[in-house]
PDB file of N, CA and C in Angstrom:
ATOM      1  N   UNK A   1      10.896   3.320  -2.453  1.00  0.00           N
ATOM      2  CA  UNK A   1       9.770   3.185  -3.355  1.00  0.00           C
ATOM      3  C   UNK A   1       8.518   2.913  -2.534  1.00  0.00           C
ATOM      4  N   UNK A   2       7.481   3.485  -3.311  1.00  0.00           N
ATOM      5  CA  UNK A   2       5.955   3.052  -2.680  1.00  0.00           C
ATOM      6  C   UNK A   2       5.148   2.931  -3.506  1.00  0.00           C
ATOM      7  N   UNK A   3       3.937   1.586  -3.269  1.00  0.00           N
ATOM      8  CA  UNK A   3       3.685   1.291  -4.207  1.00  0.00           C
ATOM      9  C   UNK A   3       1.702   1.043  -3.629  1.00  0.00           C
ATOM     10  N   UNK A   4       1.123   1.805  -3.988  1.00  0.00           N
ATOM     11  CA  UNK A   4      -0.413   1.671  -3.244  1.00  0.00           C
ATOM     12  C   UNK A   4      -1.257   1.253  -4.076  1.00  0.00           C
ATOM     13  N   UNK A   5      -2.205   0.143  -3.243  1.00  0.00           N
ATOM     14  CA  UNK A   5      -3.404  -0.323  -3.992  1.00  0.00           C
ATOM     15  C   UNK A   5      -4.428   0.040  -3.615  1.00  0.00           C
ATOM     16  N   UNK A   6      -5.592   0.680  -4.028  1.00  0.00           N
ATOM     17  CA  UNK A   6      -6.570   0.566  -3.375  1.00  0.00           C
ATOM     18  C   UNK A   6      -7.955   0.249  -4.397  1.00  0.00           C
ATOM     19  N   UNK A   7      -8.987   0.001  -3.740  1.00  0.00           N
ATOM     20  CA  UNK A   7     -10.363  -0.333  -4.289  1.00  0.00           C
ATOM     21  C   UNK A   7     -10.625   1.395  -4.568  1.00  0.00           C
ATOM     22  N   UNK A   8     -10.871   2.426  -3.424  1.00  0.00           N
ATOM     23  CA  UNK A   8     -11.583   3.487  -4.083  1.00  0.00           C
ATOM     24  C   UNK A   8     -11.161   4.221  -2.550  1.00  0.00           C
ATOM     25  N   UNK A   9     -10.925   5.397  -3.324  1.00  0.00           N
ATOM     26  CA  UNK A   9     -10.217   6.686  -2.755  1.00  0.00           C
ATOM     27  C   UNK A   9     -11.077   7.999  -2.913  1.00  0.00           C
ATOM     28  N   UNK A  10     -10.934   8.609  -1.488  1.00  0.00           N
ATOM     29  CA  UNK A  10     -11.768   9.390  -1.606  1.00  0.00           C
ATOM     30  C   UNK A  10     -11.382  11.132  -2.377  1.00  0.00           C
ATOM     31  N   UNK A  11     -12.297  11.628  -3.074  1.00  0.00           N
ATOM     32  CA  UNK A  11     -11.523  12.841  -4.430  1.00  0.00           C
ATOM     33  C   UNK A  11     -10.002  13.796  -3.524  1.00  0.00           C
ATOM     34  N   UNK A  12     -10.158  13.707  -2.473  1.00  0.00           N
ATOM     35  CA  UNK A  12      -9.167  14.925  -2.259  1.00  0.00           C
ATOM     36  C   UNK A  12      -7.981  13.825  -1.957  1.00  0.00           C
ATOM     37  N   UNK A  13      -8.389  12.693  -1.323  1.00  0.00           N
ATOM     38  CA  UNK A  13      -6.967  11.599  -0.905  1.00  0.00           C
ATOM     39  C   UNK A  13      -6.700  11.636  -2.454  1.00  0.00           C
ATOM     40  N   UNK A  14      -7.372  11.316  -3.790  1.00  0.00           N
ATOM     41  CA  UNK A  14      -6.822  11.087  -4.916  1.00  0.00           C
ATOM     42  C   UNK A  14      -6.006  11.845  -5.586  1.00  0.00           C
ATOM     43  N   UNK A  15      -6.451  13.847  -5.018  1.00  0.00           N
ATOM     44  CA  UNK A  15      -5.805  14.629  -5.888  1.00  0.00           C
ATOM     45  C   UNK A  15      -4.538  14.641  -5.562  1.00  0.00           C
ATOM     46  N   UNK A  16      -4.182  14.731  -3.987  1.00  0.00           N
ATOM     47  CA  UNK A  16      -3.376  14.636  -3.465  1.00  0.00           C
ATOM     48  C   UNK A  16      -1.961  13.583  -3.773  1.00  0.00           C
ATOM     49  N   UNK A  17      -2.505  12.523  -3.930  1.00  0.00           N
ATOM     50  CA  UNK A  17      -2.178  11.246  -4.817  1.00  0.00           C
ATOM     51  C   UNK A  17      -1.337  11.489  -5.805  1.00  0.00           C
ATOM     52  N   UNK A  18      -1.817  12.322  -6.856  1.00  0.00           N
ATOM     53  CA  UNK A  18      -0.916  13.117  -8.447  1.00  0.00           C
ATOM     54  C   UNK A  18      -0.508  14.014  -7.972  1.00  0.00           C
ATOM     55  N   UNK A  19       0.035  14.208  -6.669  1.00  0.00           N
ATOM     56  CA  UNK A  19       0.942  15.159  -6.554  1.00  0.00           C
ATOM     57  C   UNK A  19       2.854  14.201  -5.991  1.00  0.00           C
ATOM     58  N   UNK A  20       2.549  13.309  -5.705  1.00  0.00           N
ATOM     59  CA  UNK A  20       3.527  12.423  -5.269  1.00  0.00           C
ATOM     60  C   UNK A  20       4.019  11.098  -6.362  1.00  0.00           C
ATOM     61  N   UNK A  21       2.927  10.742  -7.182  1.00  0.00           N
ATOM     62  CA  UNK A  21       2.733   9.249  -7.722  1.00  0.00           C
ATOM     63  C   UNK A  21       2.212   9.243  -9.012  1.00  0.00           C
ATOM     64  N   UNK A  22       3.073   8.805  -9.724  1.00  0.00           N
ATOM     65  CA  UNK A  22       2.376   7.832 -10.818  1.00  0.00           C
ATOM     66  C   UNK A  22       1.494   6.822 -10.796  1.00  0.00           C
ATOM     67  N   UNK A  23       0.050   6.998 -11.886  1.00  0.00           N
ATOM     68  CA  UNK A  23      -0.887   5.879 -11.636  1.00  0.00           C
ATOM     69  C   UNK A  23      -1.000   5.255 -12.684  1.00  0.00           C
ATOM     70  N   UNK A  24      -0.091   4.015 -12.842  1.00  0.00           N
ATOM     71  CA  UNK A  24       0.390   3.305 -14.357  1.00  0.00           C
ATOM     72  C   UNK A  24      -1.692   2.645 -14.669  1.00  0.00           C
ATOM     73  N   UNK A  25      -2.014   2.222 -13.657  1.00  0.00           N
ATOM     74  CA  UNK A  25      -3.615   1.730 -13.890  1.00  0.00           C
ATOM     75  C   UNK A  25      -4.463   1.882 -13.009  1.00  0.00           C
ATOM     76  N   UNK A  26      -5.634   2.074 -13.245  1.00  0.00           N
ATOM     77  CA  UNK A  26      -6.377   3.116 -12.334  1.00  0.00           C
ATOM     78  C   UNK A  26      -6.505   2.669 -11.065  1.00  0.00           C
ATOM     79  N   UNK A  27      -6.252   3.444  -9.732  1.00  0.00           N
ATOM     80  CA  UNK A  27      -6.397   2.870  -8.219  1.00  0.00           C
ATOM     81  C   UNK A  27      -5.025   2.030  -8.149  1.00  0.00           C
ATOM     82  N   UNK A  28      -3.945   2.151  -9.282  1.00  0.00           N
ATOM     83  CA  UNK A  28      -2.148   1.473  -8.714  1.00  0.00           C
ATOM     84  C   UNK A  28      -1.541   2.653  -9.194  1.00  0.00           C
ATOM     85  N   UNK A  29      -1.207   3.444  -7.964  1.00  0.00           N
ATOM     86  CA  UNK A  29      -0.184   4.268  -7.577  1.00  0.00           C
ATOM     87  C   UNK A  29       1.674   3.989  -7.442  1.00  0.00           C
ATOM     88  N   UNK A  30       2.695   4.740  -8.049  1.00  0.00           N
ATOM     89  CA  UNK A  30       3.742   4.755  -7.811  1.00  0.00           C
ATOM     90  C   UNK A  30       4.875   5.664  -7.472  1.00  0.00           C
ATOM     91  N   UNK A  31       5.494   5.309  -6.296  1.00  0.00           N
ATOM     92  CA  UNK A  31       6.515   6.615  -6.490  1.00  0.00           C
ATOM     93  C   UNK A  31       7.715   6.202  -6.152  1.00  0.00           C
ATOM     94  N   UNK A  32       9.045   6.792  -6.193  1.00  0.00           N
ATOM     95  CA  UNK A  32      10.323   7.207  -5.656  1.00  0.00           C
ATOM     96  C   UNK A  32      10.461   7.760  -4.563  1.00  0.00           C
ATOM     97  N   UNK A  33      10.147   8.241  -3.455  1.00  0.00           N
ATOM     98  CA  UNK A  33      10.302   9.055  -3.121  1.00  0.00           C
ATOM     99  C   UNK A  33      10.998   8.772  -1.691  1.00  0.00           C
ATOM    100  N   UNK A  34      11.874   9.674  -0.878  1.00  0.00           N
ATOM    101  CA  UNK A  34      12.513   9.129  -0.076  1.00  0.00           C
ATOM    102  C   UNK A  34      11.937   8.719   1.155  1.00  0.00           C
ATOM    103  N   UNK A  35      12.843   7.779   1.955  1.00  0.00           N
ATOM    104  CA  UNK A  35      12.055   7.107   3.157  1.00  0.00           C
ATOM    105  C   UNK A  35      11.001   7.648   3.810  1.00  0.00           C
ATOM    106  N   UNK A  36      11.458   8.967   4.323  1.00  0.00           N
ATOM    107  CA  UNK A  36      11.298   9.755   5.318  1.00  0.00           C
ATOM    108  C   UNK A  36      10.206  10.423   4.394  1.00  0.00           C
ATOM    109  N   UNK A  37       9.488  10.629   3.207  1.00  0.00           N
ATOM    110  CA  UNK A  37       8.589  11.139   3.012  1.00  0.00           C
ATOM    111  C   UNK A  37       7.628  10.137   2.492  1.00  0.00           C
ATOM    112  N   UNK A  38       7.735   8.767   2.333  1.00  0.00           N
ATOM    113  CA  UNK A  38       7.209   7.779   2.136  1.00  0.00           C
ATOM    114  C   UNK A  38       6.252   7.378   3.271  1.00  0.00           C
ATOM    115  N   UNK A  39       7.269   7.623   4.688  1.00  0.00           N
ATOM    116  CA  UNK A  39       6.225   7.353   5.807  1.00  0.00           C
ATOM    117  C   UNK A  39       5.418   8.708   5.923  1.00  0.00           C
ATOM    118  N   UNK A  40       5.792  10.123   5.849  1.00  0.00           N
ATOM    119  CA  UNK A  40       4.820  10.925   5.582  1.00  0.00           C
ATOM    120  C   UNK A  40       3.085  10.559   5.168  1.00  0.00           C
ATOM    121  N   UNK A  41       3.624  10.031   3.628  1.00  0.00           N
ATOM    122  CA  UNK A  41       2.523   9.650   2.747  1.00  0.00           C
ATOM    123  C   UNK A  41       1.572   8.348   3.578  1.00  0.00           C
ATOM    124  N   UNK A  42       2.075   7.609   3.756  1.00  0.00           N
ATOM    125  CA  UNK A  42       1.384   6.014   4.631  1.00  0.00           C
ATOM    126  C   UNK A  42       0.912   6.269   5.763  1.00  0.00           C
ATOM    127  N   UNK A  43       1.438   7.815   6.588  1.00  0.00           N
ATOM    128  CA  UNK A  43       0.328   8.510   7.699  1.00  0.00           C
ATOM    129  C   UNK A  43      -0.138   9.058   7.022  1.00  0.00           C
ATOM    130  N   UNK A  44      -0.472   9.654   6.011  1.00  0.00           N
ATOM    131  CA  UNK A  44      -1.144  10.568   5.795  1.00  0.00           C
ATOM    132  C   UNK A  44      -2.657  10.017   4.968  1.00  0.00           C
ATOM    133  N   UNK A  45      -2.283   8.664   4.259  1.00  0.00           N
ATOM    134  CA  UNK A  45      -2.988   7.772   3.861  1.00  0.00           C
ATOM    135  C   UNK A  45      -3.808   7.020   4.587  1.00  0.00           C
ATOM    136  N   UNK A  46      -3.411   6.257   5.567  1.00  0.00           N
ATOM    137  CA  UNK A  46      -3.944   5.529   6.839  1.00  0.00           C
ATOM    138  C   UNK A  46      -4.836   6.150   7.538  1.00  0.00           C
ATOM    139  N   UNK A  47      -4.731   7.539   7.800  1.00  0.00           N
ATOM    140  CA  UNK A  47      -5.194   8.607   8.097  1.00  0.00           C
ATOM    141  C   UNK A  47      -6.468   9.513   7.807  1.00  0.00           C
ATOM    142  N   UNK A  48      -6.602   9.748   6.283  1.00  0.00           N
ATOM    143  CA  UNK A  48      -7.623  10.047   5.870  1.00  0.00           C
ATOM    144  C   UNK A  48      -8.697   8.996   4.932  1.00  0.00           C
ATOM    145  N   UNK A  49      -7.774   7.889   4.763  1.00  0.00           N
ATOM    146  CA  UNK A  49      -8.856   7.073   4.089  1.00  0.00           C
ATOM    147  C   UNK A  49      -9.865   6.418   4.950  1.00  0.00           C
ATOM    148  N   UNK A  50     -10.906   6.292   4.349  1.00  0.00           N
ATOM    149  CA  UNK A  50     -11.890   5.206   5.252  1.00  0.00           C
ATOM    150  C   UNK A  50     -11.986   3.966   4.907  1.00  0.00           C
ATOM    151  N   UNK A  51     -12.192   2.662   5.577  1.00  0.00           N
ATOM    152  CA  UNK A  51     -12.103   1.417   5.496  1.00  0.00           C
ATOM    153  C   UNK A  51     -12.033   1.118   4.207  1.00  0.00           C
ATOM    154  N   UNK A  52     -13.460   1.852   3.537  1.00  0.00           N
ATOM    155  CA  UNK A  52     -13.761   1.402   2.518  1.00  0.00           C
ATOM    156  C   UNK A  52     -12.611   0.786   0.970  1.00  0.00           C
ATOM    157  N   UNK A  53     -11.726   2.323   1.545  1.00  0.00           N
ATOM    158  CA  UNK A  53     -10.632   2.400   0.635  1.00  0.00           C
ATOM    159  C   UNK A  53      -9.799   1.125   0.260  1.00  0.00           C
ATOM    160  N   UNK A  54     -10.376   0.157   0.809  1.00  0.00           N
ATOM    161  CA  UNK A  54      -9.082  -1.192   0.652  1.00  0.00           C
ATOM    162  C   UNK A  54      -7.556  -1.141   0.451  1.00  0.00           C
ATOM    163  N   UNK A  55      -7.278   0.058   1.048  1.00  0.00           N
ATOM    164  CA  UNK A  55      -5.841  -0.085   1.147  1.00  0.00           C
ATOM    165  C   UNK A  55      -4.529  -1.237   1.106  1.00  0.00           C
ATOM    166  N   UNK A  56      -3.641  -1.030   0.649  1.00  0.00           N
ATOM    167  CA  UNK A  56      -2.484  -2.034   0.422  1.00  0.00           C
ATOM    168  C   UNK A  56      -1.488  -1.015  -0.076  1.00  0.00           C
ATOM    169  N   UNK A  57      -0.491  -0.909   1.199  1.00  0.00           N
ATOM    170  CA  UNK A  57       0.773  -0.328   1.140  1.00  0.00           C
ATOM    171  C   UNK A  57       1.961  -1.111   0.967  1.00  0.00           C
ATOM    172  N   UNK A  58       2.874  -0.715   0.040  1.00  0.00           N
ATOM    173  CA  UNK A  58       4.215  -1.724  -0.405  1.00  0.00           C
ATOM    174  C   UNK A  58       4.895  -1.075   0.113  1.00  0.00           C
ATOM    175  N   UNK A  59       6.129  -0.401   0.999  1.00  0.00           N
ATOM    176  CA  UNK A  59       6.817   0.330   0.869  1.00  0.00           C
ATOM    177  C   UNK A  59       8.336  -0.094   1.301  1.00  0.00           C
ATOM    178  N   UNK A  60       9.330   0.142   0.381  1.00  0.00           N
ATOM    179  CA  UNK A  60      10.895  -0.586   0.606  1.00  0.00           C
ATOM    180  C   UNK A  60      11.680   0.355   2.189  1.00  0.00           C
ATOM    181  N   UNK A  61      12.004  -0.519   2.788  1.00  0.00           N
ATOM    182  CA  UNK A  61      12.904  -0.164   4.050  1.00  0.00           C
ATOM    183  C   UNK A  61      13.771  -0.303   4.012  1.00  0.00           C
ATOM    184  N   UNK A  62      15.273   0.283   4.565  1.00  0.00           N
ATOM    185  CA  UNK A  62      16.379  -0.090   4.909  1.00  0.00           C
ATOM    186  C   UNK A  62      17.065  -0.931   5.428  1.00  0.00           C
ATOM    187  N   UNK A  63      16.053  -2.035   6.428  1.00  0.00           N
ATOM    188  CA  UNK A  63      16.906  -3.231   6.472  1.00  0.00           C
ATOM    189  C   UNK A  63      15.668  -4.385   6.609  1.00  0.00           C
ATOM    190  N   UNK A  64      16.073  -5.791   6.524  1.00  0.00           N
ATOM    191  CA  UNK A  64      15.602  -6.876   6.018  1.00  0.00           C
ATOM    192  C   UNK A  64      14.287  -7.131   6.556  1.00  0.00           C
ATOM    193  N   UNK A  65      13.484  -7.159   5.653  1.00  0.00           N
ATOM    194  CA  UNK A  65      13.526  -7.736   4.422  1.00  0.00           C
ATOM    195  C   UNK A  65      13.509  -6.879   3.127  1.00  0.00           C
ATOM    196  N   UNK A  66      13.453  -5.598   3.419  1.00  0.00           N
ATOM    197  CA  UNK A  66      13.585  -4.517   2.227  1.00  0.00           C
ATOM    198  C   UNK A  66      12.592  -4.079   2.313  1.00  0.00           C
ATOM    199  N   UNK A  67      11.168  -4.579   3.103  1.00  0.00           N
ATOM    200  CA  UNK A  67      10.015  -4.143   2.323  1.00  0.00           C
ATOM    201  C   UNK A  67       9.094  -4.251   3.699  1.00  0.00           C
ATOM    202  N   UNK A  68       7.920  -3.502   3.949  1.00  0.00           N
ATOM    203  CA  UNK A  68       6.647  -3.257   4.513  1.00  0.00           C
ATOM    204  C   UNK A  68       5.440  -3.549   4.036  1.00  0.00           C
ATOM    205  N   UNK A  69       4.443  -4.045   4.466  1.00  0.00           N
ATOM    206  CA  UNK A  69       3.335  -4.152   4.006  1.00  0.00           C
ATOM    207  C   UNK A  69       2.454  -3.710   5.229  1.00  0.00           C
ATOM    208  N   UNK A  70       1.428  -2.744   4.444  1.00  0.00           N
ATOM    209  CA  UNK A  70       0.664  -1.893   5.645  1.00  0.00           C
ATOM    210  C   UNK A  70      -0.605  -1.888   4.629  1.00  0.00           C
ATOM    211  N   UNK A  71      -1.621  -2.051   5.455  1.00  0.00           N
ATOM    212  CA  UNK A  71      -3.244  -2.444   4.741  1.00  0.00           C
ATOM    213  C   UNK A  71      -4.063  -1.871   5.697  1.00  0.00           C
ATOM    214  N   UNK A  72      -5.008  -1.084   5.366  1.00  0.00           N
ATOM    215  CA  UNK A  72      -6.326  -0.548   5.650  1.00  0.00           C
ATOM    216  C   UNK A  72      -7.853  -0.992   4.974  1.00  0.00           C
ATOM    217  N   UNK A  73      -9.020  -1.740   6.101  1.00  0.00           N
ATOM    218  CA  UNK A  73     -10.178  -2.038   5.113  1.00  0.00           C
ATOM    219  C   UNK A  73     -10.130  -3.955   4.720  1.00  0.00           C
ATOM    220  N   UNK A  74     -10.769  -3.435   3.943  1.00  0.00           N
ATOM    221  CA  UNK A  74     -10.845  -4.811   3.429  1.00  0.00           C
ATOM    222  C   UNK A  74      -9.948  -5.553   2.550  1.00  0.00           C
ATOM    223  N   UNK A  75      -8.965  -6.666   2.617  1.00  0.00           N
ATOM    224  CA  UNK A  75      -8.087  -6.959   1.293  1.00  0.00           C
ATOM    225  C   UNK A  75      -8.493  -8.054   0.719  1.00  0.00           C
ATOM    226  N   UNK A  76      -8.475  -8.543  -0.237  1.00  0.00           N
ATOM    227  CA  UNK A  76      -8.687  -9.886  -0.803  1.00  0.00           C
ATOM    228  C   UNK A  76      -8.005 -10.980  -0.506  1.00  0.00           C
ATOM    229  N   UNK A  77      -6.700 -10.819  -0.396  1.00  0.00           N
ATOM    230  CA  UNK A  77      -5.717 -12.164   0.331  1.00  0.00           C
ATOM    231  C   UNK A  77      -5.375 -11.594   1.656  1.00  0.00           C
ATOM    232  N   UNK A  78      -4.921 -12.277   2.381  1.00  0.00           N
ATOM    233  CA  UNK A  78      -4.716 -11.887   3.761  1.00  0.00           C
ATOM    234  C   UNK A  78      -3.256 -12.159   4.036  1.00  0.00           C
ATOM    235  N   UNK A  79      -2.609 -11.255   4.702  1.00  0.00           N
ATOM    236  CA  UNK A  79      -0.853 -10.413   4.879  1.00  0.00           C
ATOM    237  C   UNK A  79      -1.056 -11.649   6.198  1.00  0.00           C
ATOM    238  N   UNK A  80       0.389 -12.275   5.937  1.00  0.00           N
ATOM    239  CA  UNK A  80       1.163 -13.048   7.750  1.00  0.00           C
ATOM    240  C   UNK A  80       2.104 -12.525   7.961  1.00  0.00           C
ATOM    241  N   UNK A  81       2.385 -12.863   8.898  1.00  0.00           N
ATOM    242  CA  UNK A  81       3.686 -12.692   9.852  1.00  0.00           C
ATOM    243  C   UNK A  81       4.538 -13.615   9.731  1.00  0.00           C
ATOM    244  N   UNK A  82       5.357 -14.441   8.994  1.00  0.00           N
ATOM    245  CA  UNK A  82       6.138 -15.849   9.465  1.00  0.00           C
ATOM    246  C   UNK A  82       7.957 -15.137   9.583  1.00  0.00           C
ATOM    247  N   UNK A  83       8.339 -15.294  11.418  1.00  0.00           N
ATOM    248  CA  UNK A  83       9.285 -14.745  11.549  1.00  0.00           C
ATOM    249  C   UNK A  83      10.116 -13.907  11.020  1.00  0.00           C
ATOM    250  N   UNK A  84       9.296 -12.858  11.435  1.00  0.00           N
ATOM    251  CA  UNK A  84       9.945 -11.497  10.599  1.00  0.00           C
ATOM    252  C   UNK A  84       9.101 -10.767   9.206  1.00  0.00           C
ATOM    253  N   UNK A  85       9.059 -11.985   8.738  1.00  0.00           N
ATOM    254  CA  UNK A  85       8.847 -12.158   6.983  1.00  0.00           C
ATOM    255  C   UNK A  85       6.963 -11.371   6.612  1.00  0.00           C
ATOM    256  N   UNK A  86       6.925 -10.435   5.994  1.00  0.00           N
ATOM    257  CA  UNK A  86       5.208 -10.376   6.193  1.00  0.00           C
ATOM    258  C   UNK A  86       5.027 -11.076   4.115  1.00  0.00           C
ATOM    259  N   UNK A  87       4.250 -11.731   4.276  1.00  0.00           N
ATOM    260  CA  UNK A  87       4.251 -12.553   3.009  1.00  0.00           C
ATOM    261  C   UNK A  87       1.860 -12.212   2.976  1.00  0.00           C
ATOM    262  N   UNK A  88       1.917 -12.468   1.532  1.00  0.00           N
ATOM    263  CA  UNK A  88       1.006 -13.043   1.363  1.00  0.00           C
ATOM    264  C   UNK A  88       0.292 -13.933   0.918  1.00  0.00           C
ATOM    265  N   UNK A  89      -0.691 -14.531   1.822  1.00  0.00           N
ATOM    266  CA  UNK A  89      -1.306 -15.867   1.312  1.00  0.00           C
ATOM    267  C   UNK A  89      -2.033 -16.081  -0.220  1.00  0.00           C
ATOM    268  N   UNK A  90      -1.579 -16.858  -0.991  1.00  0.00           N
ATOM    269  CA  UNK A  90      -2.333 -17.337  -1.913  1.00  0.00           C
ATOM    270  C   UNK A  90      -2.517 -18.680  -1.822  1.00  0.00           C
ATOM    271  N   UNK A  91      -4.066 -18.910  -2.773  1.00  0.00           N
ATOM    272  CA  UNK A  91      -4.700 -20.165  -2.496  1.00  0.00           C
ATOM    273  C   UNK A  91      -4.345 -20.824  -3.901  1.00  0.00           C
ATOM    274  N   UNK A  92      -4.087 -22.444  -3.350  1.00  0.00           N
ATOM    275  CA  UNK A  92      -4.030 -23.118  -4.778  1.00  0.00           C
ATOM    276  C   UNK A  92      -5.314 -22.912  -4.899  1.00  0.00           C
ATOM    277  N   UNK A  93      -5.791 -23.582  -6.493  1.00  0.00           N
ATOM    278  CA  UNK A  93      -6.549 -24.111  -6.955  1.00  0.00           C
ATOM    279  C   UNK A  93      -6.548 -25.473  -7.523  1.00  0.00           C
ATOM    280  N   UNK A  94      -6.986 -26.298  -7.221  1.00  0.00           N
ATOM    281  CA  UNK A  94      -6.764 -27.364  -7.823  1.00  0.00           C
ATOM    282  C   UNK A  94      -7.822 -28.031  -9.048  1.00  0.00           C
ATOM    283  N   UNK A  95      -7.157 -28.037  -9.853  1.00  0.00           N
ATOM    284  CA  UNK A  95      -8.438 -28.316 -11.106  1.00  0.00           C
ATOM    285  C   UNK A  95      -9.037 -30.006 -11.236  1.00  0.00           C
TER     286      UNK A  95
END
């Protein structure tokens, strides 16, 4: 599975986009599609988008932790590293 976020995509990265993915809400992309054409798509994404695009790639792997996270641009929370693990930071709030 792959699962892309972005702020704003440029018209031909988008058309390209509805040829692979469902977009349940506008700029969240989804697909099935197998490993080996998943990384296709995440070069091919990484690739032609520009910063601007705020990229955020989900994509499930074959071994642990199941999952990838690959980001281009600017993101709003910021992706770690904690052994092995790529997680992202959220902030309390405290009222």
């Amino acid at each position: 599975m792959l699962v892309v976020l972005a702020n704003d995509l440029p018209p031909a990265v988008r058309g390209r986009m509805k040829l692979w993915f469902l977009e349940p809400r506008p700029n969240v992309f989804v697909t099935g599609v197998k490993d080996s054409v998943a990384q296709t798509i995440v070069d091919y994404l990484l690739l032609h988008c520009p910063m601007e695009s705020g990229l955020v790639l989900f994509r499930s792997i074959p071994e642990p932790p199941g999952y990838e996270i690959r980001y281009k641009g600017e993101i709003r929370k910021p992706v770690i590293q904690i052994s092995g693990l790529q997680l992202i930071v959220e902030t309390l709030k405290l009222q």
